[in-house]
Protein backbone atom coordinates (compact mmCIF):
# COMPACT_ATOMS: atom_id res chain seq x y z
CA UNK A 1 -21.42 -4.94 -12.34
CA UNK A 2 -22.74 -7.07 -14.96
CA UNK A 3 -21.73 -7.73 -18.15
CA UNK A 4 -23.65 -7.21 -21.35
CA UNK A 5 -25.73 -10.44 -22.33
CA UNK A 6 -24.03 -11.39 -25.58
CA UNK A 7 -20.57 -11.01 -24.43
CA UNK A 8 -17.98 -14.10 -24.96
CA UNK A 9 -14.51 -14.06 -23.30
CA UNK A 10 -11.69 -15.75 -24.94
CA UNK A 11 -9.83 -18.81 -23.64
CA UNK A 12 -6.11 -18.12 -22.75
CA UNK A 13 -6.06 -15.00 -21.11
CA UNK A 14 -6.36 -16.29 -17.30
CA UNK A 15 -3.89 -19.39 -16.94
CA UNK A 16 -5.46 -21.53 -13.56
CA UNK A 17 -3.07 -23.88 -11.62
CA UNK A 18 -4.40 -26.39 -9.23
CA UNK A 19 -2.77 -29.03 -7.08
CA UNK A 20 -1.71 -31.89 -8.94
CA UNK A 21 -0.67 -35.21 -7.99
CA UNK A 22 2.28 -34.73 -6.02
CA UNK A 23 0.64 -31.06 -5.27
CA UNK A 24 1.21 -29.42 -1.67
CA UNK A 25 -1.45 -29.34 0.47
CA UNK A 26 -1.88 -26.24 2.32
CA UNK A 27 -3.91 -26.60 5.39
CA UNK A 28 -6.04 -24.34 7.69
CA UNK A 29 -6.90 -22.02 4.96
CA UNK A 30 -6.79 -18.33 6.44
CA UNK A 31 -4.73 -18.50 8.94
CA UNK A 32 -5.96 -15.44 11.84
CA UNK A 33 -7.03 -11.73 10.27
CA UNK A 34 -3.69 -10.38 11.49
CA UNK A 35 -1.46 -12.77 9.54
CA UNK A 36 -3.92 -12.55 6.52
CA UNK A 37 -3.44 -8.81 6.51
CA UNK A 38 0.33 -8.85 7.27
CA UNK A 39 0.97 -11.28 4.10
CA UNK A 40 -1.23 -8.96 1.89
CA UNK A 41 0.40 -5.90 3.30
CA UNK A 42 3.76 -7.34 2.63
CA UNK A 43 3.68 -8.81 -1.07
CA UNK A 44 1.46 -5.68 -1.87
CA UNK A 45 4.42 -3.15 -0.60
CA UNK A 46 7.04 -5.01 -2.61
CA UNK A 47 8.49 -6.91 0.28
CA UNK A 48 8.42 -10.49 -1.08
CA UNK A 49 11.18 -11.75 1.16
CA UNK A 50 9.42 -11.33 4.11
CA UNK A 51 6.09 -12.05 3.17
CA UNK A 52 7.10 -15.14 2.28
CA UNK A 53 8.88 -15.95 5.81
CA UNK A 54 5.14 -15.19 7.31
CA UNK A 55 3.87 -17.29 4.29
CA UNK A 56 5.99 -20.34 6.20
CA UNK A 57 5.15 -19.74 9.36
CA UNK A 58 1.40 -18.87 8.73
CA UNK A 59 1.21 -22.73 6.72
CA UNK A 60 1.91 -21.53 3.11
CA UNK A 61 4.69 -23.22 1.15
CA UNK A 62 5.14 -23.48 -2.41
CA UNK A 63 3.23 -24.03 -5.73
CA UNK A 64 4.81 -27.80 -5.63
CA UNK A 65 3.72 -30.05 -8.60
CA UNK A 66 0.57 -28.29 -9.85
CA UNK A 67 -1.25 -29.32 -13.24
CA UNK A 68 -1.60 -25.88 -15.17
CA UNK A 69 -4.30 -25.15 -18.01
CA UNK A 70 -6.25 -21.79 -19.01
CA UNK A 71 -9.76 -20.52 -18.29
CA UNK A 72 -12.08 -22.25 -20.89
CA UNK A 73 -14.26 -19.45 -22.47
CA UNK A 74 -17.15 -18.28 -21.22
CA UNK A 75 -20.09 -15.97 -22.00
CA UNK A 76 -21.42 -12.70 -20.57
CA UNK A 77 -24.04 -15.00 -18.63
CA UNK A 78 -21.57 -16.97 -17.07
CA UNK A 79 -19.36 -14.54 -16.32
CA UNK A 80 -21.84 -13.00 -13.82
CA UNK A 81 -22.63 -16.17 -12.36
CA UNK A 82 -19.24 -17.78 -12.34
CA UNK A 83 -16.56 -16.07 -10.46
CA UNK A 84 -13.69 -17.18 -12.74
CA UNK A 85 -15.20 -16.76 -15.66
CA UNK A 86 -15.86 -13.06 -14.26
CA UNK A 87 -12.25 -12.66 -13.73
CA UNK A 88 -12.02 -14.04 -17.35
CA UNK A 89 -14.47 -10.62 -18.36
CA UNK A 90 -12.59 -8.22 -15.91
CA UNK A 91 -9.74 -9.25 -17.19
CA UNK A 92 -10.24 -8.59 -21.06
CA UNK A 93 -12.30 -5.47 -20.38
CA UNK A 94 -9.44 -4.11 -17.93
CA UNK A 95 -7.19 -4.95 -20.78
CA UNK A 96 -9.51 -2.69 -23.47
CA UNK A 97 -9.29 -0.07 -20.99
CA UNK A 98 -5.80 0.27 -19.99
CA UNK A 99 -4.61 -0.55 -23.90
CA UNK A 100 -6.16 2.81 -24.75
CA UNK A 101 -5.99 4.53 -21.64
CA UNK A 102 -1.76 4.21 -21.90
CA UNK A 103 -1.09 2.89 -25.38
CA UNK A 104 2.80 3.89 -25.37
CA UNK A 105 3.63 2.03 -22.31
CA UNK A 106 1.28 -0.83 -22.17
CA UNK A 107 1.64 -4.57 -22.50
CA UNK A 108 -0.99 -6.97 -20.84
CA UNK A 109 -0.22 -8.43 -17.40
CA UNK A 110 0.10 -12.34 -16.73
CA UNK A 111 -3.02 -13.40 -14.76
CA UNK A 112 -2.56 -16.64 -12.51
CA UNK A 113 -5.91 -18.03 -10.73
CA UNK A 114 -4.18 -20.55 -8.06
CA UNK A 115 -5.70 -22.67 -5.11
CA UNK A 116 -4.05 -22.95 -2.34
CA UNK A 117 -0.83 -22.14 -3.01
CA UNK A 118 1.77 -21.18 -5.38
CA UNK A 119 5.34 -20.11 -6.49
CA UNK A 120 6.02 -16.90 -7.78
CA UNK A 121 8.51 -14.09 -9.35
CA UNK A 122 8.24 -12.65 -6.01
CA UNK A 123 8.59 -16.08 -3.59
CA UNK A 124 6.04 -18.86 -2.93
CA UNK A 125 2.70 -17.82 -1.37
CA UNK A 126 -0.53 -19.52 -0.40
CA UNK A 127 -4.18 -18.42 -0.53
CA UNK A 128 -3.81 -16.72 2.60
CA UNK A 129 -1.54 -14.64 1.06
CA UNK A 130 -4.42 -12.79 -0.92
CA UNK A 131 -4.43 -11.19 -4.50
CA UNK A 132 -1.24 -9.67 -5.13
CA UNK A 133 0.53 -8.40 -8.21
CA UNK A 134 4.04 -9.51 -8.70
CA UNK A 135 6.72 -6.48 -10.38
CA UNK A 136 9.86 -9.37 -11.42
CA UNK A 137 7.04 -11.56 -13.60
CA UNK A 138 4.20 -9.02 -14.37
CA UNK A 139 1.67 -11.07 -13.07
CA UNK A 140 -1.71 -10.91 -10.93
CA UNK A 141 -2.02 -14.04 -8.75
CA UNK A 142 -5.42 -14.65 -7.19
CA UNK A 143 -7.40 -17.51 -5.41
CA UNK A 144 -10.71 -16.77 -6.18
CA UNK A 145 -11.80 -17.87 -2.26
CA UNK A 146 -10.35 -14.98 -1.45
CA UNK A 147 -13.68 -13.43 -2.33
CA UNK A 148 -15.27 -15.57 0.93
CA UNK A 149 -12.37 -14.29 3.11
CA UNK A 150 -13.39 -10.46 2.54
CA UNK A 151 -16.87 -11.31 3.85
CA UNK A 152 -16.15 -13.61 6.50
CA UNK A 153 -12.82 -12.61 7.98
CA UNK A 154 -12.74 -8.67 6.73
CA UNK A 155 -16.57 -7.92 6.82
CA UNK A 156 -16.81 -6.78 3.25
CA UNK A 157 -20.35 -7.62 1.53
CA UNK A 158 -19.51 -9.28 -1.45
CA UNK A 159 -20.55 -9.29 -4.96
CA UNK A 160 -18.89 -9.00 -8.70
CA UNK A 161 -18.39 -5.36 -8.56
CA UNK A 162 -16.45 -5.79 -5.23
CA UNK A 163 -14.61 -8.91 -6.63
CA UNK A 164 -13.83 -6.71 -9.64
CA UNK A 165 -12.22 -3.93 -7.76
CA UNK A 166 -9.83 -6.17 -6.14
CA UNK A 167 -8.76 -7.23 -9.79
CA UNK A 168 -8.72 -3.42 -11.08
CA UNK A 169 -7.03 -2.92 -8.39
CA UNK A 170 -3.88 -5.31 -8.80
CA UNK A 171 -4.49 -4.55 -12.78
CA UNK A 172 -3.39 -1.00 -11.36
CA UNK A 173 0.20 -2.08 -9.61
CA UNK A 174 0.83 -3.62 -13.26
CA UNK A 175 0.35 -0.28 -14.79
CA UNK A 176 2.32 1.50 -12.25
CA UNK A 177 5.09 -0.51 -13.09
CA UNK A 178 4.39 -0.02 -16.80
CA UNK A 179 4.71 3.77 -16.64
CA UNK A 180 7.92 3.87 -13.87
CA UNK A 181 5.72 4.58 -10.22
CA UNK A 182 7.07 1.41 -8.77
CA UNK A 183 10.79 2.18 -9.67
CA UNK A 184 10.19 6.24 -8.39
CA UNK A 185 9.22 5.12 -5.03
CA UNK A 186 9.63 4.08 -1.73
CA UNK A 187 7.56 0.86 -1.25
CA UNK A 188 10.24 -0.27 1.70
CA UNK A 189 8.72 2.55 4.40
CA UNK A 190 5.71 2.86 6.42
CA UNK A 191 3.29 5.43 7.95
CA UNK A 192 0.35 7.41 7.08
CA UNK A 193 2.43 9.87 4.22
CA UNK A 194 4.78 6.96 2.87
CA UNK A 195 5.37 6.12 -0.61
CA UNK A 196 3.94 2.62 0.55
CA UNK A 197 0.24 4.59 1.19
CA UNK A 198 0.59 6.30 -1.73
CA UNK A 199 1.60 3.65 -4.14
CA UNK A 200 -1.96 1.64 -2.52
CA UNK A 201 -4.44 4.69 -2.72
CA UNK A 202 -3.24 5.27 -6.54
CA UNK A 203 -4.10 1.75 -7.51
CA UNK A 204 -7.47 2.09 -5.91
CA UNK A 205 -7.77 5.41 -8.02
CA UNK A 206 -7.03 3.76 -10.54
CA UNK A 207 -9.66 0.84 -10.06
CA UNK A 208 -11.79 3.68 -9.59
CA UNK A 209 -10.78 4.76 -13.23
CA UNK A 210 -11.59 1.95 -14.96
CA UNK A 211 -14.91 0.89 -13.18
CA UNK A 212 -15.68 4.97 -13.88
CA UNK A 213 -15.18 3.56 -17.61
CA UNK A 214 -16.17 0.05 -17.80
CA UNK A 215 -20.01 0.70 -18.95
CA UNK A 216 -18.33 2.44 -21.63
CA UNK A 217 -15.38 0.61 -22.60
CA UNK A 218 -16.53 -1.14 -26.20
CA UNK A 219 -15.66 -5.08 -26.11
CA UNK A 220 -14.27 -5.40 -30.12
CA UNK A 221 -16.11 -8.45 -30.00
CA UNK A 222 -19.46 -7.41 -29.50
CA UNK A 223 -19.31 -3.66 -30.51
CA UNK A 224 -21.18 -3.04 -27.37
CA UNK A 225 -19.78 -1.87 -23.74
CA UNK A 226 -18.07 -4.79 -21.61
CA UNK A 227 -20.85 -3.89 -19.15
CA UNK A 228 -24.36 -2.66 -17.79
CA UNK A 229 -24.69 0.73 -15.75
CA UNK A 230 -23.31 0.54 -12.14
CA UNK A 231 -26.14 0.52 -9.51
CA UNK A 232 -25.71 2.07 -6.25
CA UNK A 233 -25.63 -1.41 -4.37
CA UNK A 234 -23.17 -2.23 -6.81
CA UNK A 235 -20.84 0.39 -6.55
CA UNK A 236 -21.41 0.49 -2.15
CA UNK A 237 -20.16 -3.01 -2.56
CA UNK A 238 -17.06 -1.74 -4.19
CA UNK A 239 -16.40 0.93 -1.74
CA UNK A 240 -17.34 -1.42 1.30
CA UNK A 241 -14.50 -3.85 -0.38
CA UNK A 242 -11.95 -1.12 -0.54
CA UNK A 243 -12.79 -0.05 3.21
CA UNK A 244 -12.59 -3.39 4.29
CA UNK A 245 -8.83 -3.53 3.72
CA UNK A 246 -7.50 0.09 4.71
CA UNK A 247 -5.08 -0.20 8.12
CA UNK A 248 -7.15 1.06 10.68
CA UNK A 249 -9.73 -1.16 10.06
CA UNK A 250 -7.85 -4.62 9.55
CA UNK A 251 -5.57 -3.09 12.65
CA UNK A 252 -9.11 -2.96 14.74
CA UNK A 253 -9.61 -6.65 13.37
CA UNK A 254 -6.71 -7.85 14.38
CA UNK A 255 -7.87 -6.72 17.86
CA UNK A 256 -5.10 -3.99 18.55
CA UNK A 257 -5.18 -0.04 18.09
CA UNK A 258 -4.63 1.91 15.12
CA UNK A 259 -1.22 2.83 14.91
CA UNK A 260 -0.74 5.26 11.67
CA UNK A 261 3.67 4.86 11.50
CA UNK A 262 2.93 1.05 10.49
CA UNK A 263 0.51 2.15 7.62
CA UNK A 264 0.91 0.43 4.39
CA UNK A 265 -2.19 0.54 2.14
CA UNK A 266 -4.57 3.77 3.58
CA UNK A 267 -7.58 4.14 5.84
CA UNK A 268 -10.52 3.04 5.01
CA UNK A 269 -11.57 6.76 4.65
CA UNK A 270 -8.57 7.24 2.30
CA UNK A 271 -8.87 3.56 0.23
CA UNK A 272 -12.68 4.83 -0.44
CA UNK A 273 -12.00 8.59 -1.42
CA UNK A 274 -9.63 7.72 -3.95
CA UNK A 275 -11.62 4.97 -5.43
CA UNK A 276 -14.21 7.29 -5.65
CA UNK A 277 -12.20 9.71 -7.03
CA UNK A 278 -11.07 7.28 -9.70
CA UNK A 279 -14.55 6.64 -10.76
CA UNK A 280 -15.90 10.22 -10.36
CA UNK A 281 -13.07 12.22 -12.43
CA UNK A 282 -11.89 9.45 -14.72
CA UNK A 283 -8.28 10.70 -15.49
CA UNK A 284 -4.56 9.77 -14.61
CA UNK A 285 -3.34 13.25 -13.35
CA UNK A 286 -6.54 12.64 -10.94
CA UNK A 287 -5.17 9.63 -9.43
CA UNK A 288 -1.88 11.31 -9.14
CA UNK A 289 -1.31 10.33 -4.81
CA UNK A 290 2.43 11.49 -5.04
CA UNK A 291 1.58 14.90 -6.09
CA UNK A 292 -1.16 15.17 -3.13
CA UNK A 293 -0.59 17.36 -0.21
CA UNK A 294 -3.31 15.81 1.75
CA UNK A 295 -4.39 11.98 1.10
């Protein structure tokens, strides 16, 4: 999507951490589809522990000595040239949303953009780890090369509405802690009916949700919406995104079969429907996966 000229995002709201002298160098970068996917999978689910024993194996380590600052600000224009600066805009316009959208309940996440690697509320983790929201410190951690990695390794066409889902997204495990979902379930199990699936497919409904919203979500700045209409190409990008990390197709990557008891996150078939389901019906009790007989 792109955001309305005139537009200026605040400094502050993103804090960026970089390797700094003394920093740890993380080599190799993604590390083979399967591990990429099993790291993901893991920190996703709410199994930090292991994720970050894969994390060590796969080359990750901690944040080490890293120099920390925030996101200068930015306008609309850069913001849809600039990927951080975008997540800058997603950020404050996810914030608008979700403010209104549960006002009893809600407090902002922490956002963290890192580079190569990083220690967490959850364990240390390193780019290859992918976005991932964190319950024990509220925060969204994201390596904005992770954007490259959904194209090259994961086969996802990129561009800032697909970038922006996979922030909604994570923006959606914060409000699921917010309002109790991630203390109700099960995030421990797997398979294709497991609180693990269902816990995924509701924070891509509620991506859906918000980008369902976004062209009319006002930025109290600017009295005007965050964002321009959604094209078509725009929102296929999205969807492409969200298919390009259900199971079956990063199992397929990863060069083995589909198996449906190790599901963690949804189909591709499943990850699109309830984005689009987000975005098409624009309420909560819409995105409500627990409730579903059928996902």
């Amino acid at each position: 999507m792109t955001f309305q000229e005139g537009g200026n995002f605040d400094a502050g709201r993103v804090r960026r951490r970089g390797p700094g002298k003394g920093g740890v160098a993380v080599g190799g970068g993604i590390g083979g589809i399967a591990v990429v996917a099993l790291i993901l999978i893991l920190n996703a689910t709410g199994n930090p522990e292991l994720a970050n024993v894969v994390n060590q194996v796969a080359g990750g380590g901690g944040g080490g000595q890293q120099a920390e600052s925030t996101l200068p600000a930015c306008t609309a224009a850069e913001a849809n040239s600039d990927r951080e600066c975008r997540l800058e805009g997603t950020i404050e316009s996810l914030d608008t949303y979700w403010a209104a959208t549960v006002p009893t309940a809600f407090s902002q996440p922490g956002v963290l953009s890192f580079q190569k690697a990083v220690d967490t509320g959850c364990g240390s983790a390193s780019s290859a780890s992918g976005p991932f929201y964190c319950p024990p410190d509220k925060t969204i951690y994201l390596d904005v090369s992770f954007y490259d990695d959904l194209e090259s390794q994961l086969g996802a066409d990129d561009g800032p509405l697909a970038e922006e889902y996979v922030t909604a997204h994570e923006y959606g495990h914060h409000i699921q802690a917010l309002t109790g979902v991630m203390d109700k379930a099960d995030r421990q199990g797997t398979g294709a009916d497991s609180d693990s699936v269902r816990t995924e497919l509701q924070a891509d409904c509620y991506a859906g949700l918000w980008v369902g919203a976004a062209t009319e979500t006002i930025d109290p700045d600017t009295g005007k919406p965050f964002l321009e209409p959604i094209t078509q190409e725009q929102l296929q990008n999205a969807l492409g995104a969200a298919a390009a990390v259900g199971d079956d197709h990063i199992q397929k990557q990863s060069g083995g079969g589909v198996n449906p008891d190790a599901f963690t996150h949804g189909t591709s078939a499943q990850r699109e429907r309830w984005f689009t389901t987000g975005y098409e019906k624009g309420t909560l009790d819409a995105c409500d996966t627990f409730a579903a007989d059928t996902l």
